[in-house]
C-alpha atoms as a PDB file:
ATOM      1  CA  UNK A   1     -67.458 -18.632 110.278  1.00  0.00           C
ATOM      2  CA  UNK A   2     -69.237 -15.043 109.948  1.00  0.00           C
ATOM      3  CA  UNK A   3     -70.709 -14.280 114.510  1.00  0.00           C
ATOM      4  CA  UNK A   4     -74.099 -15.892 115.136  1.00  0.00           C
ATOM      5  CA  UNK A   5     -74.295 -18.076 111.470  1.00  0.00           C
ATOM      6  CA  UNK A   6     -74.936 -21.771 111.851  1.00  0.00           C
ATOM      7  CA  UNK A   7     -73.518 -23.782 109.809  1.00  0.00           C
ATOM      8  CA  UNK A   8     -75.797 -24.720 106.423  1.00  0.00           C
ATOM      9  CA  UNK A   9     -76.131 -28.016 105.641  1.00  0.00           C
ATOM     10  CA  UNK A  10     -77.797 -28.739 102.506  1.00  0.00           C
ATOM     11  CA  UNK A  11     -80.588 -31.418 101.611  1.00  0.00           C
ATOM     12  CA  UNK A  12     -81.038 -32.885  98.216  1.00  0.00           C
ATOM     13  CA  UNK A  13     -83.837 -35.487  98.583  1.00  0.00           C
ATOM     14  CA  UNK A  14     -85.063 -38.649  97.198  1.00  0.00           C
ATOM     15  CA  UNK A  15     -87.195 -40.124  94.093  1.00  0.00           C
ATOM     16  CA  UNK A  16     -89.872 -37.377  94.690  1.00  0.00           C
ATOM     17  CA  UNK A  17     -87.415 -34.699  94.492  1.00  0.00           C
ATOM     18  CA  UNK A  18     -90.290 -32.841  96.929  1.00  0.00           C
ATOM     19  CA  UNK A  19     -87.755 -32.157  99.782  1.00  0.00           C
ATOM     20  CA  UNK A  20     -91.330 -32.488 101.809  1.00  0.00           C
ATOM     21  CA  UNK A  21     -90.347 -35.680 103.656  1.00  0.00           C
ATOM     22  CA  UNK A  22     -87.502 -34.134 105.473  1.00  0.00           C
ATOM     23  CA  UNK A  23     -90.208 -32.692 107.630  1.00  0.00           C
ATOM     24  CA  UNK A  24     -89.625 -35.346 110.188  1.00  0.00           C
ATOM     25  CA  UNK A  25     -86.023 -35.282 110.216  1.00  0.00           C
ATOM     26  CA  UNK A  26     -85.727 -31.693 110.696  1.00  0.00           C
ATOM     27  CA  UNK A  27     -88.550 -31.655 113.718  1.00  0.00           C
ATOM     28  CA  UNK A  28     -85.559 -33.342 115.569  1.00  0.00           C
ATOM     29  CA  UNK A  29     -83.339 -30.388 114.911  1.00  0.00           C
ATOM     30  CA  UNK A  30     -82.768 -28.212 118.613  1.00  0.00           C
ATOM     31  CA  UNK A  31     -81.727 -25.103 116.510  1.00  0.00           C
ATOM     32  CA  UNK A  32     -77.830 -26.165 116.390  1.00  0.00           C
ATOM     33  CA  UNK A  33     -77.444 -26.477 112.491  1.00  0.00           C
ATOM     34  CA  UNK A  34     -79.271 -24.620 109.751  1.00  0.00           C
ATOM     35  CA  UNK A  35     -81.032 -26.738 106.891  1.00  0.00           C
ATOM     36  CA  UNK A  36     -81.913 -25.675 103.302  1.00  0.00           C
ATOM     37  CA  UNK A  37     -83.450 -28.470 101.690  1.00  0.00           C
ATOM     38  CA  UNK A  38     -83.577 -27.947  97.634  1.00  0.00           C
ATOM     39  CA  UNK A  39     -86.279 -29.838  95.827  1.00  0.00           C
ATOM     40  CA  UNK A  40     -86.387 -30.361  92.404  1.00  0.00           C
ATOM     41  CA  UNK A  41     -88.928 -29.532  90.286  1.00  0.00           C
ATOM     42  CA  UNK A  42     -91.899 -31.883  89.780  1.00  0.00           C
ATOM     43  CA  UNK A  43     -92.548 -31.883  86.185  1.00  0.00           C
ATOM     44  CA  UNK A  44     -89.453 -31.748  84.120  1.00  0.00           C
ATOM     45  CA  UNK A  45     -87.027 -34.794  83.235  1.00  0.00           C
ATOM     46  CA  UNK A  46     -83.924 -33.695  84.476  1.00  0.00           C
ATOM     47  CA  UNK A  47     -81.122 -36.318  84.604  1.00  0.00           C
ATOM     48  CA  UNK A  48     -78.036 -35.750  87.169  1.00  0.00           C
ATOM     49  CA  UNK A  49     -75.980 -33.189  85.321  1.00  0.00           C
ATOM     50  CA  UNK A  50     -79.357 -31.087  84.443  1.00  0.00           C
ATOM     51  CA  UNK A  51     -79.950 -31.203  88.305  1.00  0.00           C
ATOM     52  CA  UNK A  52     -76.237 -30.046  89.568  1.00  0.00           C
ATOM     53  CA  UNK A  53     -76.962 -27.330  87.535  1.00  0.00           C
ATOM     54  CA  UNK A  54     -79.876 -26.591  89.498  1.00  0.00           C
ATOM     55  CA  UNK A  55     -78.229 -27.156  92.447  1.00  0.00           C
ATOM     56  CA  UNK A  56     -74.748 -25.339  92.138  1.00  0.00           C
ATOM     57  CA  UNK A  57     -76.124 -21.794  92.217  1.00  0.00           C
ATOM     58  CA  UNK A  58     -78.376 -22.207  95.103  1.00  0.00           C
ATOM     59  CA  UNK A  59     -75.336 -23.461  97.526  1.00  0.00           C
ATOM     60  CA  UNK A  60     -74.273 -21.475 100.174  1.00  0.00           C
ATOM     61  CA  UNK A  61     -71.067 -18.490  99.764  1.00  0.00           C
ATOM     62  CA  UNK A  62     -70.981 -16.928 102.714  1.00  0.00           C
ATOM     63  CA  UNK A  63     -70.411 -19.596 105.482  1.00  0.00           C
ATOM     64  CA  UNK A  64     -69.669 -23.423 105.836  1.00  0.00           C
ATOM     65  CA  UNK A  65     -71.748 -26.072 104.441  1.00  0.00           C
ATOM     66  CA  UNK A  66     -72.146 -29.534 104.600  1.00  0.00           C
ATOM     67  CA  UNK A  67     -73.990 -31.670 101.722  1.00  0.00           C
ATOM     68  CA  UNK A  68     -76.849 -34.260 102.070  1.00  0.00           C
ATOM     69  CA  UNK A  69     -77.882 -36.260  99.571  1.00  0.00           C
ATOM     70  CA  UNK A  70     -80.618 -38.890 100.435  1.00  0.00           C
ATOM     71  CA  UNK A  71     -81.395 -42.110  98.236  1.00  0.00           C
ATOM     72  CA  UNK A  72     -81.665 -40.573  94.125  1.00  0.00           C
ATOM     73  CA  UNK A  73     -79.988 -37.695  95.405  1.00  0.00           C
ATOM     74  CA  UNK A  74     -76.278 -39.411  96.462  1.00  0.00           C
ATOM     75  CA  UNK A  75     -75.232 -39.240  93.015  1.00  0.00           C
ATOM     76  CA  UNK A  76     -75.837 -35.976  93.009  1.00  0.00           C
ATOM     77  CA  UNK A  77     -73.931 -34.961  95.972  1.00  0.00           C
ATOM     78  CA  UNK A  78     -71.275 -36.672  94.874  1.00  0.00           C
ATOM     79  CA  UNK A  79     -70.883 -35.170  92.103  1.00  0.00           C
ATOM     80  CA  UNK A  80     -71.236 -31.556  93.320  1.00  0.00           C
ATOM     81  CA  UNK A  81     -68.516 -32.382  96.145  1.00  0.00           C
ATOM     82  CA  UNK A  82     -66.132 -33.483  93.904  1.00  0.00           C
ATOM     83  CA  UNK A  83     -65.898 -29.858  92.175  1.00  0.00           C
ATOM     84  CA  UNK A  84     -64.983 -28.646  95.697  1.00  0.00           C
ATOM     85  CA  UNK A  85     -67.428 -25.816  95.911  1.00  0.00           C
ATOM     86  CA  UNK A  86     -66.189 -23.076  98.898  1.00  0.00           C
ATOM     87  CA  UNK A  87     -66.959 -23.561 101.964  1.00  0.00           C
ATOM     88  CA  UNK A  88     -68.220 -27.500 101.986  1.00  0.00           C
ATOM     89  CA  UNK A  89     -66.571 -29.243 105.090  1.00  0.00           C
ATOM     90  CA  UNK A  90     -68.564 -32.562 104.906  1.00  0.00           C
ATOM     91  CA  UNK A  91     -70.734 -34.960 102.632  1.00  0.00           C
ATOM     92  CA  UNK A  92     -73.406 -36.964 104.516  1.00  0.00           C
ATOM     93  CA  UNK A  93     -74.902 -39.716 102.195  1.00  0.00           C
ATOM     94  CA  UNK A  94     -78.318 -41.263 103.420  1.00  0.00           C
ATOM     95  CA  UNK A  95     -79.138 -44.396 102.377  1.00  0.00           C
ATOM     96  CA  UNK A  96     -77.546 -44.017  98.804  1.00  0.00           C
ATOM     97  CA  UNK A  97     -75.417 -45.321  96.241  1.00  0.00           C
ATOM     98  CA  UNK A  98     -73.020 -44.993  93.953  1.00  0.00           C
ATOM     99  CA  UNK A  99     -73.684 -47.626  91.285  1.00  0.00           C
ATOM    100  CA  UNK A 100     -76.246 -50.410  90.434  1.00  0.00           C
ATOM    101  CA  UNK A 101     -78.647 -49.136  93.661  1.00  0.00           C
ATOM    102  CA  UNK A 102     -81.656 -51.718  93.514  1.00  0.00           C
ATOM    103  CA  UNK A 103     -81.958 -54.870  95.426  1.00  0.00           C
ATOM    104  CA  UNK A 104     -82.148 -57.622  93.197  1.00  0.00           C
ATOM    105  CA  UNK A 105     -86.365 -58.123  93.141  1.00  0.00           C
ATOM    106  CA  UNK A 106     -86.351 -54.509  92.713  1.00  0.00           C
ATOM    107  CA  UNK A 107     -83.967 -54.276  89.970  1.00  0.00           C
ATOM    108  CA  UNK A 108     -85.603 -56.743  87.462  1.00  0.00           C
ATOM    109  CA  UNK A 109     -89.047 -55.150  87.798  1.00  0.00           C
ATOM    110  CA  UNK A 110     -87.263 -52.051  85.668  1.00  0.00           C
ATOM    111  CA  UNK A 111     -89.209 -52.645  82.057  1.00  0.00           C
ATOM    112  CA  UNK A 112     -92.596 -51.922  84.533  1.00  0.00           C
ATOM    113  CA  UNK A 113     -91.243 -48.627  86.126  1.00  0.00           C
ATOM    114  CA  UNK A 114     -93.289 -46.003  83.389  1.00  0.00           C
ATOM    115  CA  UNK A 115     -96.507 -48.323  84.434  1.00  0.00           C
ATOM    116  CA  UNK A 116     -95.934 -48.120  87.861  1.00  0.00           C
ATOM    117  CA  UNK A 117     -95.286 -44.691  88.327  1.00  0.00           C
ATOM    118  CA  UNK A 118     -98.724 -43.495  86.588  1.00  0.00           C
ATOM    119  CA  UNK A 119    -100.467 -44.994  89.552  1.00  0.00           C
ATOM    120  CA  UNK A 120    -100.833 -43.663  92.955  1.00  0.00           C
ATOM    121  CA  UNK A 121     -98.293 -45.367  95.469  1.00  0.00           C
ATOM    122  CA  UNK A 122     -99.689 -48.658  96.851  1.00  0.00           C
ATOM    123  CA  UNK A 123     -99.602 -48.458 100.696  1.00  0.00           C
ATOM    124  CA  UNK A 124     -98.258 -51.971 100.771  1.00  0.00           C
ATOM    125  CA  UNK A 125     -95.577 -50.871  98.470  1.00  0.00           C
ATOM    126  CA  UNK A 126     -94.477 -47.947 100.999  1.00  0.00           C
ATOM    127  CA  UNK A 127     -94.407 -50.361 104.080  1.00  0.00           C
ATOM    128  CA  UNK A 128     -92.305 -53.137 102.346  1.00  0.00           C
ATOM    129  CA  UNK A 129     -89.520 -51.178 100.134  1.00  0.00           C
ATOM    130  CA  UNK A 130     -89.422 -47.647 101.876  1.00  0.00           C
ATOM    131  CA  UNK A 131     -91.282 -47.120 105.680  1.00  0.00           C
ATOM    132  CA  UNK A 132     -91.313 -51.115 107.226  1.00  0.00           C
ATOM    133  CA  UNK A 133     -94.333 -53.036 107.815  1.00  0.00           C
ATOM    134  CA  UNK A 134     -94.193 -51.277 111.140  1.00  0.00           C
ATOM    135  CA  UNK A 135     -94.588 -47.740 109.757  1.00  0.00           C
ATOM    136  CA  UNK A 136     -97.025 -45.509 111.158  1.00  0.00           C
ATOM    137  CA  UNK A 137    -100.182 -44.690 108.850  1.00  0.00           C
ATOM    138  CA  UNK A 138     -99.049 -41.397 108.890  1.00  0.00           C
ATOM    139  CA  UNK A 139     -96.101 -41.833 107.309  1.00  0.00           C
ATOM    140  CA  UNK A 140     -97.121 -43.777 104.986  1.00  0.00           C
ATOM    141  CA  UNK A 141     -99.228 -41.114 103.597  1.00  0.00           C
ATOM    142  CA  UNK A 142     -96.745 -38.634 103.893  1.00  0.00           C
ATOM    143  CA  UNK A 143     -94.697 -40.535 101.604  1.00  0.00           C
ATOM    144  CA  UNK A 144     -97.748 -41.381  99.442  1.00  0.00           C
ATOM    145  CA  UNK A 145     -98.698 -37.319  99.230  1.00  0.00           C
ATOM    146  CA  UNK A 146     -95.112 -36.266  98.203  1.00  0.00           C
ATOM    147  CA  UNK A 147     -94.965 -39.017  95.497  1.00  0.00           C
ATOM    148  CA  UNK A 148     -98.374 -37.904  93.920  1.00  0.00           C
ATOM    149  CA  UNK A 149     -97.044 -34.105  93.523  1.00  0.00           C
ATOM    150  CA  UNK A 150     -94.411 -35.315  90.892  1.00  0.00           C
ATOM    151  CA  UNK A 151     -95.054 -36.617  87.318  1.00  0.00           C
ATOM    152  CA  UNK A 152     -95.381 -40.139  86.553  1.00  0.00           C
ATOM    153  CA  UNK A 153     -93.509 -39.785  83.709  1.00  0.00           C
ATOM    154  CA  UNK A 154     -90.632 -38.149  85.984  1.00  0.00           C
ATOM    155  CA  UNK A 155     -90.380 -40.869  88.573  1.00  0.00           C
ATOM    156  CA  UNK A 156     -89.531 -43.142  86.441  1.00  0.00           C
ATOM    157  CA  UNK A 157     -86.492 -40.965  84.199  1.00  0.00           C
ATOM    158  CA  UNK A 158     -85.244 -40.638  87.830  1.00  0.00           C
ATOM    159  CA  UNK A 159     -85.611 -44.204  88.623  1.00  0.00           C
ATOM    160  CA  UNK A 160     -83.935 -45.212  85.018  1.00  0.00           C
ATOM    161  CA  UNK A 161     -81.152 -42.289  85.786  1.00  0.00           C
ATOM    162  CA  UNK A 162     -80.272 -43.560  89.249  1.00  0.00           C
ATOM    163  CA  UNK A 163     -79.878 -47.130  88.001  1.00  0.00           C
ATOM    164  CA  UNK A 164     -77.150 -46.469  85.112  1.00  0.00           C
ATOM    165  CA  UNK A 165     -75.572 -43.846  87.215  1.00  0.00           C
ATOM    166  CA  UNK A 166     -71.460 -44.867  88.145  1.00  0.00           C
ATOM    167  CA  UNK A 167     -70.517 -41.751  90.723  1.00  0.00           C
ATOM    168  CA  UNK A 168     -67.574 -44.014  92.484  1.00  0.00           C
ATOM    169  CA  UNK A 169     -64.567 -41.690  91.205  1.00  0.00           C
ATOM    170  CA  UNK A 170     -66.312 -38.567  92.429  1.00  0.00           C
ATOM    171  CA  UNK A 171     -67.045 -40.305  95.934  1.00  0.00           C
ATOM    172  CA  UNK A 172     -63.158 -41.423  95.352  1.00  0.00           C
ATOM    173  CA  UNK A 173     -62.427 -37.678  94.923  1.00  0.00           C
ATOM    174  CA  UNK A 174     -64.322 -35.705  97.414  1.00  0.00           C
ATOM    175  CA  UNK A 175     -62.228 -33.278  98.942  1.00  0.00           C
ATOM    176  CA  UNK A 176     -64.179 -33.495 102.258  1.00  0.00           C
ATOM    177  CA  UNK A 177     -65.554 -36.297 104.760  1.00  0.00           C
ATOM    178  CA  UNK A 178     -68.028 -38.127 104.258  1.00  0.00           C
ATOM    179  CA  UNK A 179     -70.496 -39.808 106.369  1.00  0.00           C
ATOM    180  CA  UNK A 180     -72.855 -42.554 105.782  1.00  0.00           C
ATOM    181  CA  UNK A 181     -76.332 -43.458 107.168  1.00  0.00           C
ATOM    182  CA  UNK A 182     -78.127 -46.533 106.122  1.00  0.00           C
ATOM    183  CA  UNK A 183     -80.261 -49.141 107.293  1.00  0.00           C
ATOM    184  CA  UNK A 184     -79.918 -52.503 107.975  1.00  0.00           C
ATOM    185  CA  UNK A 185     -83.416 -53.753 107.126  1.00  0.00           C
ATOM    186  CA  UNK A 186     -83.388 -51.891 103.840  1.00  0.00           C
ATOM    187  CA  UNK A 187     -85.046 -53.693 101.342  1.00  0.00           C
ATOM    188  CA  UNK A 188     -84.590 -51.021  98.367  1.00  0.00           C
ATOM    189  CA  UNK A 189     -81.299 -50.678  97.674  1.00  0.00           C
ATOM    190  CA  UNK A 190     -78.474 -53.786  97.702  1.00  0.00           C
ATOM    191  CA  UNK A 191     -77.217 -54.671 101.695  1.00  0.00           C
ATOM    192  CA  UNK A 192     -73.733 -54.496 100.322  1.00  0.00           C
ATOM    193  CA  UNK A 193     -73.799 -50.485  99.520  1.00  0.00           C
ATOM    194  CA  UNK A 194     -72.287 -49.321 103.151  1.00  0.00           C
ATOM    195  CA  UNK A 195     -69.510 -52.020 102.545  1.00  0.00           C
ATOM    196  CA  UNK A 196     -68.618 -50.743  98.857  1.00  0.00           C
ATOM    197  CA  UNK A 197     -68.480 -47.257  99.903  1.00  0.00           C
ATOM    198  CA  UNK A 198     -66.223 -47.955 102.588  1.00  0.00           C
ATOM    199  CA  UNK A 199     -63.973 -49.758 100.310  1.00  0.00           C
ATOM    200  CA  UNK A 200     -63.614 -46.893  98.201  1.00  0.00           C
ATOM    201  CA  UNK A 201     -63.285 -44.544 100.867  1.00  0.00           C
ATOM    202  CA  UNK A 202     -61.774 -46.163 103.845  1.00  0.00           C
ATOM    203  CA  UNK A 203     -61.950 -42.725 105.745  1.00  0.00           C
ATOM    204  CA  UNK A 204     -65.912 -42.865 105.474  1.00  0.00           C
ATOM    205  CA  UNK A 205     -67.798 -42.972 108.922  1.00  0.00           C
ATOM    206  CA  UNK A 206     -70.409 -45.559 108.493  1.00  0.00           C
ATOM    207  CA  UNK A 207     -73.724 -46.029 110.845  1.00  0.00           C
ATOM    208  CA  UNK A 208     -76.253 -48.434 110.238  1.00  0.00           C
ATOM    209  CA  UNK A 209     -79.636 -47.860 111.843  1.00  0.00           C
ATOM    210  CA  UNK A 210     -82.569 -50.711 112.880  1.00  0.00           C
ATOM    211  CA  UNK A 211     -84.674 -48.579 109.959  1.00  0.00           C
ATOM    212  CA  UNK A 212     -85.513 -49.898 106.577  1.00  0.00           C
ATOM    213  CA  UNK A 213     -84.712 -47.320 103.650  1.00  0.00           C
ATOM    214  CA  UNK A 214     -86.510 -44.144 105.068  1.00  0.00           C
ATOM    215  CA  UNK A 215     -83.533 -44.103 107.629  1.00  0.00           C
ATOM    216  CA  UNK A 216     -83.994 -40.208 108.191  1.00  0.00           C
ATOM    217  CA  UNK A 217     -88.094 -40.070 108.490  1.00  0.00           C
ATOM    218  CA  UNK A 218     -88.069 -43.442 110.382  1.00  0.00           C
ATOM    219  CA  UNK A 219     -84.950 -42.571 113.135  1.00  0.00           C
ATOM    220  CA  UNK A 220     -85.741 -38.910 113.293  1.00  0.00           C
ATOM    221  CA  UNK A 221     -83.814 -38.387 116.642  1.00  0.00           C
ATOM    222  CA  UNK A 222     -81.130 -40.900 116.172  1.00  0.00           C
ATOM    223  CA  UNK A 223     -79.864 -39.644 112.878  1.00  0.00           C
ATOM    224  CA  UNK A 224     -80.031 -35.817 113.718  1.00  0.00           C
ATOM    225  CA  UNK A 225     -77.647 -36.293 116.397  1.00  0.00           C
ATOM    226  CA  UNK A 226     -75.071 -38.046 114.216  1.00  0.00           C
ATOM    227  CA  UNK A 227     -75.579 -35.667 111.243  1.00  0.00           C
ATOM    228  CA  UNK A 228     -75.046 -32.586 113.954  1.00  0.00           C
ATOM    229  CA  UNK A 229     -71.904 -34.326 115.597  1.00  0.00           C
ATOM    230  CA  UNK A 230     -70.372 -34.428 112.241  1.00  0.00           C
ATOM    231  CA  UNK A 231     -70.985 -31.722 110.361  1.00  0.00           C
ATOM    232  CA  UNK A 232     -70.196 -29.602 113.919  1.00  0.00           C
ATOM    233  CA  UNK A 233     -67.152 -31.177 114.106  1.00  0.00           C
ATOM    234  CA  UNK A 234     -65.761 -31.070 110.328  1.00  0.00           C
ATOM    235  CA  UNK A 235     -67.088 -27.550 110.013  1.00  0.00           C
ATOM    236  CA  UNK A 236     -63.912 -25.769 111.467  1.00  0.00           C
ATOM    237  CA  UNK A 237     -62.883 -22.042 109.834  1.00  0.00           C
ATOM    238  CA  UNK A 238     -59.494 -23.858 108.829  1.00  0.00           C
ATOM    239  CA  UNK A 239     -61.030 -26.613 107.298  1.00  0.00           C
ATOM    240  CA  UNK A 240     -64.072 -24.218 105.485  1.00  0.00           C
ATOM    241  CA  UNK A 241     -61.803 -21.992 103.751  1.00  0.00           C
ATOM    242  CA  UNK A 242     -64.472 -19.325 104.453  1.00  0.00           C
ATOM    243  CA  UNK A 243     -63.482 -16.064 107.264  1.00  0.00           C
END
């Protein structure tokens, strides 16, 4: 690892593509890992493949990187990982998928998703799929701001992407480990996601978090320390491949 370089780990973030509501998870950073979250861009329809080509230039060459993809954005890193770019050492997957992501209430309200999406964000909504009744206000308008920067009309091709998307062979082919954060009291996606990516990777550290689906912007603290254990510990020169 090149003197005085921390290690990069790399955000890809949720529906909104924003990267703006990693703000709270990287206020409980103390300095040890460097972040470069990537956001997507608001106003084009850009399914997975159009968005790892977005993404694969803009990864790091020089030093060792880890790979976070949180909710949408799981597919994503899964796919990237499993071309083995240089220097990744780890995969951290946030509340994510790999297949048929929605809840079952969630998933049949599909046909409505180009409807729903041209309206601003119901606070309600935020509380009971994404933040938890018990969400602070101010939360729940960050989350309401970062949707409103992004297209209707985009929200929902990402929402129609993630639910046809199949990624379990590249999460079965990642060269690197791979951790997993979720919550138990998620109501978005299905409560048997942690299990099924365990079952495909066996060697997959698992945590579950008292946090509904906002595991990162609701356990701040909690999940910085696990993401910095791991990605300290898997981000060895032997196992980067990079001097």
């Amino acid at each position: 690892m090149p003197a005085g370089k921390p290690v990069m780990t790399v955000l890809l973030p949720g529906l909104d593509g924003t990267a703006r509501l990693f703000a709270r998870f990287l206020g409980a950073s103390d300095g040890s890992l460097e972040f470069l979250p990537i956001p997507y861009p608001p106003d084009e329809e850009l399914g997975y493949a159009e968005l790892e080509s977005r993404v694969w230039p803009m990864l790091p060459r020089d030093r060792p990187f880890a790979l976070l993809g949180e909710s949408f954005s799981g597919p994503l890193a899964l796919r990237i990982a499993a071309r083995a770019p240089r220097g990744l050492v780890g995969l951290i997957l946030a509340t994510t998928f790999v297949r048929r992501p929605a809840a079952a209430p969630v998933a049949v309200l599909r046909p409505l998703a180009p409807a729903f999406f041209r309206l601003p964000l119901p606070r309600h909504v935020v509380r009971l799929l994404l933040a938890g009744g018990g969400a602070p206000k101010e939360l729940v308008e960050e989350v309401r701001a970062a949707v409103a920067l992004v297209r209707g009309h985009v929200m929902a091709a990402r929402a129609h992407e993630a639910l046809d998307v199949d990624a379990t062979e590249a999460l079965r082919r990642c060269p690197v480990p791979v951790l997993v954060l979720a919550g138990r009291y998620d109501r978005l996606l299905r409560r048997g996601i942690p299990r099924e990516l365990k079952a495909v990777r066996p060697d997959a550290e698992v945590h579950l978090f008292d946090a509904p689906h906002l595991v990162l912007q609701c356990r701040p603290g909690e999940t910085m320390l696990r993401v910095k254990e791991f990605v300290l510990r898997v981000a060895r020169p032997e196992r980067a491949g990079v001097a």
